[in-house]
PDB file of N, CA and C in Angstrom:
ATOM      1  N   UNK A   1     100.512  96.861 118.417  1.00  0.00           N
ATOM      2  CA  UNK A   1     100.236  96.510 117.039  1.00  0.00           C
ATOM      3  C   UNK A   1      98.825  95.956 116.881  1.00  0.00           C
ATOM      4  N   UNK A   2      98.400  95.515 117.959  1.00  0.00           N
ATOM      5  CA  UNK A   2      96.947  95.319 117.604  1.00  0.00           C
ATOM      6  C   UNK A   2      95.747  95.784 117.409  1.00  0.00           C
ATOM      7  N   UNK A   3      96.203  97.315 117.622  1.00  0.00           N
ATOM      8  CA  UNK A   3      94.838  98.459 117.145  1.00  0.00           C
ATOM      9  C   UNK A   3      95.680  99.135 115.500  1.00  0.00           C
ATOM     10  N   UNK A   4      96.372  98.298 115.245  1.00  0.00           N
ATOM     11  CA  UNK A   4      96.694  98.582 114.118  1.00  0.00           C
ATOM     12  C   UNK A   4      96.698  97.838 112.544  1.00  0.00           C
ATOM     13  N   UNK A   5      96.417  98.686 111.940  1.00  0.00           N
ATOM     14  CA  UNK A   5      95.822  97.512 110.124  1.00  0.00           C
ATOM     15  C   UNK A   5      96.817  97.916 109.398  1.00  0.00           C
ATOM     16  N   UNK A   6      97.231  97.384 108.204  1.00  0.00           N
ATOM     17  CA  UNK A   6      98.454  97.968 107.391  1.00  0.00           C
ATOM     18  C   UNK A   6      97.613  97.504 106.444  1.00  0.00           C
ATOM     19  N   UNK A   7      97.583  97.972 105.296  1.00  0.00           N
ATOM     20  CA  UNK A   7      97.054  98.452 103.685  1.00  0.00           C
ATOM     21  C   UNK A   7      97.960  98.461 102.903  1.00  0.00           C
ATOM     22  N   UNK A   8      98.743  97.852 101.805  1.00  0.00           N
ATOM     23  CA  UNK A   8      98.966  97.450 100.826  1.00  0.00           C
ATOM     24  C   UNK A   8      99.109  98.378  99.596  1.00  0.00           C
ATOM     25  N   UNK A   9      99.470  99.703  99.568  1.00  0.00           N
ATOM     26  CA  UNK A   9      99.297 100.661  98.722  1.00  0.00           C
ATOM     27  C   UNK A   9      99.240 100.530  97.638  1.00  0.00           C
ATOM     28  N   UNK A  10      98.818 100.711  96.215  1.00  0.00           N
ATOM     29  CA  UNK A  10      98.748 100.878  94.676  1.00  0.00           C
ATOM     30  C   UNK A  10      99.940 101.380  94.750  1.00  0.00           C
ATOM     31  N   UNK A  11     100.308 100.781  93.040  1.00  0.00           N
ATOM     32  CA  UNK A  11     101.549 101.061  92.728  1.00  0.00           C
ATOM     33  C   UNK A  11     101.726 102.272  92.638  1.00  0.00           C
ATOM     34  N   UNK A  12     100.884 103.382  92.081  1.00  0.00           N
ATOM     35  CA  UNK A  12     100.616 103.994  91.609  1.00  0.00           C
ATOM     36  C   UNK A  12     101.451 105.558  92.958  1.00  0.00           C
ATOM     37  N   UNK A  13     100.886 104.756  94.081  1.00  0.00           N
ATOM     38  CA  UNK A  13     101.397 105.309  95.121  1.00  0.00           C
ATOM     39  C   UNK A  13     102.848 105.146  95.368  1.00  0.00           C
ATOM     40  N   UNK A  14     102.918 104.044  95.549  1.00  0.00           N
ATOM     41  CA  UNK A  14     104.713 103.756  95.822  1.00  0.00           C
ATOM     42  C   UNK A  14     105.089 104.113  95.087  1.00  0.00           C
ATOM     43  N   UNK A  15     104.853 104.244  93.947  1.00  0.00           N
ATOM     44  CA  UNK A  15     106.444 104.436  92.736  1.00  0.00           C
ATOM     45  C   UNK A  15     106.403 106.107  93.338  1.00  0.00           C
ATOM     46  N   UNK A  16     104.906 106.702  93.484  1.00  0.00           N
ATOM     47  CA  UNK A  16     105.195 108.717  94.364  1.00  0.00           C
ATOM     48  C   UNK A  16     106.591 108.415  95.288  1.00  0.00           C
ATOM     49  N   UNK A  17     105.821 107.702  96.601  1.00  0.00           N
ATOM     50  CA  UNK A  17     106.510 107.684  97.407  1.00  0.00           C
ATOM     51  C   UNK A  17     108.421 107.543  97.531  1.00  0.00           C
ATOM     52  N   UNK A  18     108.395 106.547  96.342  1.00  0.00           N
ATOM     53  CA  UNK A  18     109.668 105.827  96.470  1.00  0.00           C
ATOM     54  C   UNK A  18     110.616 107.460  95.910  1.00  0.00           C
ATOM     55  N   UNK A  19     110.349 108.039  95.366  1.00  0.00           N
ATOM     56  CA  UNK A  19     111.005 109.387  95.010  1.00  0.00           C
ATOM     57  C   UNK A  19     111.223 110.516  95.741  1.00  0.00           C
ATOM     58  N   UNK A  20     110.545 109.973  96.867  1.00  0.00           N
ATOM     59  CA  UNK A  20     110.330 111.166  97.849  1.00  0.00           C
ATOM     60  C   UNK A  20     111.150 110.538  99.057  1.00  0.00           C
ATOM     61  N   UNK A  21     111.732 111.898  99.640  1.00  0.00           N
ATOM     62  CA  UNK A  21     112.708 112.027 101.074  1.00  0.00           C
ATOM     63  C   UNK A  21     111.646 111.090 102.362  1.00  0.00           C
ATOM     64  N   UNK A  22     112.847 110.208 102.838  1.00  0.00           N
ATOM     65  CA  UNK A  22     112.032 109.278 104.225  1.00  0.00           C
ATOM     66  C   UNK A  22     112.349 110.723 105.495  1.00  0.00           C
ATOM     67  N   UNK A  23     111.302 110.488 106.480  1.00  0.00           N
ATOM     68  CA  UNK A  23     111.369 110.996 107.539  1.00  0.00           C
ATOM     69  C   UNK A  23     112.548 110.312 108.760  1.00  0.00           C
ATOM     70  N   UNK A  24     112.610 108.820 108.139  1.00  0.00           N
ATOM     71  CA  UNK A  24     113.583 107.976 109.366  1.00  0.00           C
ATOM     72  C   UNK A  24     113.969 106.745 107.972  1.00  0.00           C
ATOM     73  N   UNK A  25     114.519 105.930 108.926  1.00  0.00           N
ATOM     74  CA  UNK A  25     114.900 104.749 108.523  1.00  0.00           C
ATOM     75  C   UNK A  25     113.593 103.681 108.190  1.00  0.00           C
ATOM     76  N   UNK A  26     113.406 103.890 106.648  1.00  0.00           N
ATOM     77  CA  UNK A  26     112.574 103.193 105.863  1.00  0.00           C
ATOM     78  C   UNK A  26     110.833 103.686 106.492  1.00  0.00           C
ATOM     79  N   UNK A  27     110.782 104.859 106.522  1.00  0.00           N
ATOM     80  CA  UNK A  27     109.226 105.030 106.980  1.00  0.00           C
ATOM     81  C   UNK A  27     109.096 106.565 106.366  1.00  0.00           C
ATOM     82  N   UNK A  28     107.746 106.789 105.774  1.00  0.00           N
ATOM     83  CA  UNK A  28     107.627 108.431 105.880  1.00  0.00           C
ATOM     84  C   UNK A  28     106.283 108.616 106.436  1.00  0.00           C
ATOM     85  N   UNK A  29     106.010 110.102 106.440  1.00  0.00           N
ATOM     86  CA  UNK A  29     104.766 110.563 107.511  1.00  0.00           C
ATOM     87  C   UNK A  29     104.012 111.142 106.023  1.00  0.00           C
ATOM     88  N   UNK A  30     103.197 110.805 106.033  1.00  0.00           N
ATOM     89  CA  UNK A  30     102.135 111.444 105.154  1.00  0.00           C
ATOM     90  C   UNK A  30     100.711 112.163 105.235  1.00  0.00           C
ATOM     91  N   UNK A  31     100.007 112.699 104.542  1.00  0.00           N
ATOM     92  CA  UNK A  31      98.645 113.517 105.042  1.00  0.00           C
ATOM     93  C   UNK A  31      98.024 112.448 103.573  1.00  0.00           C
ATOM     94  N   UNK A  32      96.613 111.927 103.570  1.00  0.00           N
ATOM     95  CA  UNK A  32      95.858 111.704 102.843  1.00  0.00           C
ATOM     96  C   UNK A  32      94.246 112.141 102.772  1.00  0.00           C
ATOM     97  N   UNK A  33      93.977 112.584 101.206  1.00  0.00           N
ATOM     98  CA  UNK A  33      92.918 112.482 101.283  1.00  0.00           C
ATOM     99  C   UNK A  33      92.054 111.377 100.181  1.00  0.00           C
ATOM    100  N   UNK A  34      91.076 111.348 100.914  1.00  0.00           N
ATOM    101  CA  UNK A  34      90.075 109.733 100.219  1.00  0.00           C
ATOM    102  C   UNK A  34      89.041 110.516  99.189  1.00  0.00           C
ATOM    103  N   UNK A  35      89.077 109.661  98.720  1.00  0.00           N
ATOM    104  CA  UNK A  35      88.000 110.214  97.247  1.00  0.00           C
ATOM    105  C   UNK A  35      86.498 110.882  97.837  1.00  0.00           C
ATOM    106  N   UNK A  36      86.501 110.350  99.072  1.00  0.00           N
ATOM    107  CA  UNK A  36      84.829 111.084  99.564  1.00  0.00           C
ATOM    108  C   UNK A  36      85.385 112.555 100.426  1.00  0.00           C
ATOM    109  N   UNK A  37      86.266 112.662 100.061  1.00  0.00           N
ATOM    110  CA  UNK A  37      87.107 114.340 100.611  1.00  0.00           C
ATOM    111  C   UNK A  37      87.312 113.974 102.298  1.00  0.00           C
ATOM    112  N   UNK A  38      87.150 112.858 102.755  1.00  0.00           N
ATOM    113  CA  UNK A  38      87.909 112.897 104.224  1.00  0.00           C
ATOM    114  C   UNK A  38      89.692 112.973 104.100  1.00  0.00           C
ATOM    115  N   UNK A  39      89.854 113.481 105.302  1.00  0.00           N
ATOM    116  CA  UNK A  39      91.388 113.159 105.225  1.00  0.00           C
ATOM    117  C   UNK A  39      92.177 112.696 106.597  1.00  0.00           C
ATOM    118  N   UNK A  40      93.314 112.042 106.215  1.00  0.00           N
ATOM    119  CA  UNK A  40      93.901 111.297 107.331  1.00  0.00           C
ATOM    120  C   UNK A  40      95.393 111.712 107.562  1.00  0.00           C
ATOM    121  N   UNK A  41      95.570 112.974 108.483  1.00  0.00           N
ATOM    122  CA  UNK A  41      97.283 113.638 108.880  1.00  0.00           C
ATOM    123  C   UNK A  41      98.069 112.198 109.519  1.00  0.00           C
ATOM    124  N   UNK A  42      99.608 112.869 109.133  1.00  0.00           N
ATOM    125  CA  UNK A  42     100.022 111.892 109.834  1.00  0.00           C
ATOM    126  C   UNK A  42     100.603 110.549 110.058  1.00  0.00           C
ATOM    127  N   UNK A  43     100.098 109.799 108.997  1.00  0.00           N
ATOM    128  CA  UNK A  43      99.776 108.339 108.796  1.00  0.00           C
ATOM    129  C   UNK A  43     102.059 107.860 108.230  1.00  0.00           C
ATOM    130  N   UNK A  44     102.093 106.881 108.837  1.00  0.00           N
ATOM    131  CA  UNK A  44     103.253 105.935 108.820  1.00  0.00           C
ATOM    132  C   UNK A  44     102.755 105.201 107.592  1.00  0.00           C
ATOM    133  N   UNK A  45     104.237 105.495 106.575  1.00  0.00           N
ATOM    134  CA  UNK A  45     104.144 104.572 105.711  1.00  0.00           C
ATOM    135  C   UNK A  45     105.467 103.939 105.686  1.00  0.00           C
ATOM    136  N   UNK A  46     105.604 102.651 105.611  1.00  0.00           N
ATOM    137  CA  UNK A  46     106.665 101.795 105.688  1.00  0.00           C
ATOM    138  C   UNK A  46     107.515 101.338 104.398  1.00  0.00           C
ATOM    139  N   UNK A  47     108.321 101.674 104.017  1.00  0.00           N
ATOM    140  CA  UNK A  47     109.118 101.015 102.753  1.00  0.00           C
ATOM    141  C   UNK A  47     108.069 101.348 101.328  1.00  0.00           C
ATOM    142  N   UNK A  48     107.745 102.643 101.410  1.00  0.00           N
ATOM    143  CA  UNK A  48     107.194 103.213  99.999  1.00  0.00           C
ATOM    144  C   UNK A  48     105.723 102.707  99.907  1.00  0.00           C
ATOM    145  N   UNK A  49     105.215 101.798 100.802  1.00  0.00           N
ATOM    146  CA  UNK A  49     104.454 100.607 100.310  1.00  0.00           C
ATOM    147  C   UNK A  49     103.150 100.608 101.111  1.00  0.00           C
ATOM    148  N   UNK A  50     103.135 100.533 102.575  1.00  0.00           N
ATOM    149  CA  UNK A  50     102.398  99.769 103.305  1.00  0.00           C
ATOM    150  C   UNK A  50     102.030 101.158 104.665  1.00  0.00           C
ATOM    151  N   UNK A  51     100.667 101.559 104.515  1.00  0.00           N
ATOM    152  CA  UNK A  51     100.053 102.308 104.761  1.00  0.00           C
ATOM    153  C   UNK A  51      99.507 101.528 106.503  1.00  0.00           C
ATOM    154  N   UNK A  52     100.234 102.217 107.477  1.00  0.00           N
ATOM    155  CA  UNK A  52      99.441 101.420 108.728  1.00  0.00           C
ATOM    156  C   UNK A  52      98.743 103.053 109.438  1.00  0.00           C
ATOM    157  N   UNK A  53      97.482 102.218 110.222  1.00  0.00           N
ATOM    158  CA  UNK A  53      96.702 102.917 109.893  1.00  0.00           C
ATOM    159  C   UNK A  53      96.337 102.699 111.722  1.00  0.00           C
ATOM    160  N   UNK A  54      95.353 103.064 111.722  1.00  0.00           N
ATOM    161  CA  UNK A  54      94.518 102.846 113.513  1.00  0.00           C
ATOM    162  C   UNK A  54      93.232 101.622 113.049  1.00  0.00           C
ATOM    163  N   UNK A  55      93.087 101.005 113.848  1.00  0.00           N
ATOM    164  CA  UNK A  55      91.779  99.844 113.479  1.00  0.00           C
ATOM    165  C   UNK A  55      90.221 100.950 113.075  1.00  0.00           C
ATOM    166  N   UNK A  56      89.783 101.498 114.402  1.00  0.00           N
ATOM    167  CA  UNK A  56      89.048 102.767 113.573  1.00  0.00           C
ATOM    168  C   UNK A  56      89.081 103.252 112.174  1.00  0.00           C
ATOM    169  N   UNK A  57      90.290 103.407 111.605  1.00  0.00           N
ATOM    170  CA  UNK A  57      90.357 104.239 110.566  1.00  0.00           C
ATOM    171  C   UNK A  57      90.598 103.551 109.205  1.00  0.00           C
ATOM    172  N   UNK A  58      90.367 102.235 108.900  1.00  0.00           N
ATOM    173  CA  UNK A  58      90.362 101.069 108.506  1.00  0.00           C
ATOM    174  C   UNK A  58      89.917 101.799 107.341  1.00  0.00           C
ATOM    175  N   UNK A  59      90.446 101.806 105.691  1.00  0.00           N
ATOM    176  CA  UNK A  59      89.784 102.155 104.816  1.00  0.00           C
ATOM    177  C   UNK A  59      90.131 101.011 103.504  1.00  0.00           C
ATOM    178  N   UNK A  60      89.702 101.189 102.503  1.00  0.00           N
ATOM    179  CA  UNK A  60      90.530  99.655 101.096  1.00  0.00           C
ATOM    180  C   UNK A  60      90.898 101.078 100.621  1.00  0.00           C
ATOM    181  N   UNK A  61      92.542 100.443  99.905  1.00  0.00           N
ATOM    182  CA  UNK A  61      93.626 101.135  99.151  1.00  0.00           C
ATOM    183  C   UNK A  61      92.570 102.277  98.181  1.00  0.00           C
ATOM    184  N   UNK A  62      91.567 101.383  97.373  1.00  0.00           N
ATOM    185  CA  UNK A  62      90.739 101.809  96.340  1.00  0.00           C
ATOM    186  C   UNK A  62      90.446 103.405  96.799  1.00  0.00           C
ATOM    187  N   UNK A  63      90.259 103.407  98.068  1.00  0.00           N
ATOM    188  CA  UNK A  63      89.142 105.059  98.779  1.00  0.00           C
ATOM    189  C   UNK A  63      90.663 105.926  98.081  1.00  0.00           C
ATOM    190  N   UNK A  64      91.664 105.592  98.359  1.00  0.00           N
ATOM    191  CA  UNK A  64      92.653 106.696  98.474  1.00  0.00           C
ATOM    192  C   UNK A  64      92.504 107.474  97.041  1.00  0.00           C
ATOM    193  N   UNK A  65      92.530 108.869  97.181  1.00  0.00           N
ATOM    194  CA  UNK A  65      92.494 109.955  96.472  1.00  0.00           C
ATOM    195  C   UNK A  65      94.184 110.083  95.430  1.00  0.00           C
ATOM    196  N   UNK A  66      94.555 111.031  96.864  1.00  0.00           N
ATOM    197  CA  UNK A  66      95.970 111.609  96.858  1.00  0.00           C
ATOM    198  C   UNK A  66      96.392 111.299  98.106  1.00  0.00           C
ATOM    199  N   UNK A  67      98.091 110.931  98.245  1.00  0.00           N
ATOM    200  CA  UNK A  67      98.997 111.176  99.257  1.00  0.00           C
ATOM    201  C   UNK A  67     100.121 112.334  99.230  1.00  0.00           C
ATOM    202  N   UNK A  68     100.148 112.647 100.051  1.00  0.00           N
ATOM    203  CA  UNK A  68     102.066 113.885  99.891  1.00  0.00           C
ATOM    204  C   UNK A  68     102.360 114.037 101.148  1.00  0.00           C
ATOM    205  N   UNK A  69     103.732 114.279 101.191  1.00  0.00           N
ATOM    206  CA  UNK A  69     104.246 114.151 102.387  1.00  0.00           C
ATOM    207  C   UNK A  69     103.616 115.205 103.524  1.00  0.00           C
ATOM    208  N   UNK A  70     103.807 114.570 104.805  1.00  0.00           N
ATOM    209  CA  UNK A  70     103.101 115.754 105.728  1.00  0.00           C
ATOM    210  C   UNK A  70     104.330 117.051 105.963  1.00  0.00           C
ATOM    211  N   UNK A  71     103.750 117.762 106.227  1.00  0.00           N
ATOM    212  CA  UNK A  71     104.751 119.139 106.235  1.00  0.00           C
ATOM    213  C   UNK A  71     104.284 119.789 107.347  1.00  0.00           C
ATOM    214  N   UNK A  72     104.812 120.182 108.162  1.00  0.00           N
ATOM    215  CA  UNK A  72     104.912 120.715 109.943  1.00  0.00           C
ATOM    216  C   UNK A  72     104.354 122.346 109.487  1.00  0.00           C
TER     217      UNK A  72
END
């Protein structure tokens, strides 16, 4: 847990999330992209809400674009 940051998602996000199918017990896998067109596969989100991330990849809620679920 210590190369790891958790982020605080906009509501705006959770209320997406909260409508959408979990991958497990209270977590889903998501793909994002950030308003400067990077993007981040992959990413654990916890209880609709809380975006954990890698310390590297450290971004504020604000960058986020769009989220949707990741798809194999």
């Amino acid at each position: 847990m210590k190369n790891k940051v958790r982020i605080n998602l906009p509501k705006k996000f959770s209320n997406l999330l909260e409508n959408l199918p979990e991958q497990g017990m209270g977590y889903q896998i998501v793909d994002i992209v950030l308003k400067n067109g990077k993007s981040l596969t992959k990413k654990i989100v916890l209880n609709s809400s809380i975006l954990e991330l890698e310390k590297s990849e450290e971004i504020k809620a604000k960058e986020i674009d769009t989220i949707k679920l990741h798809s194999k």
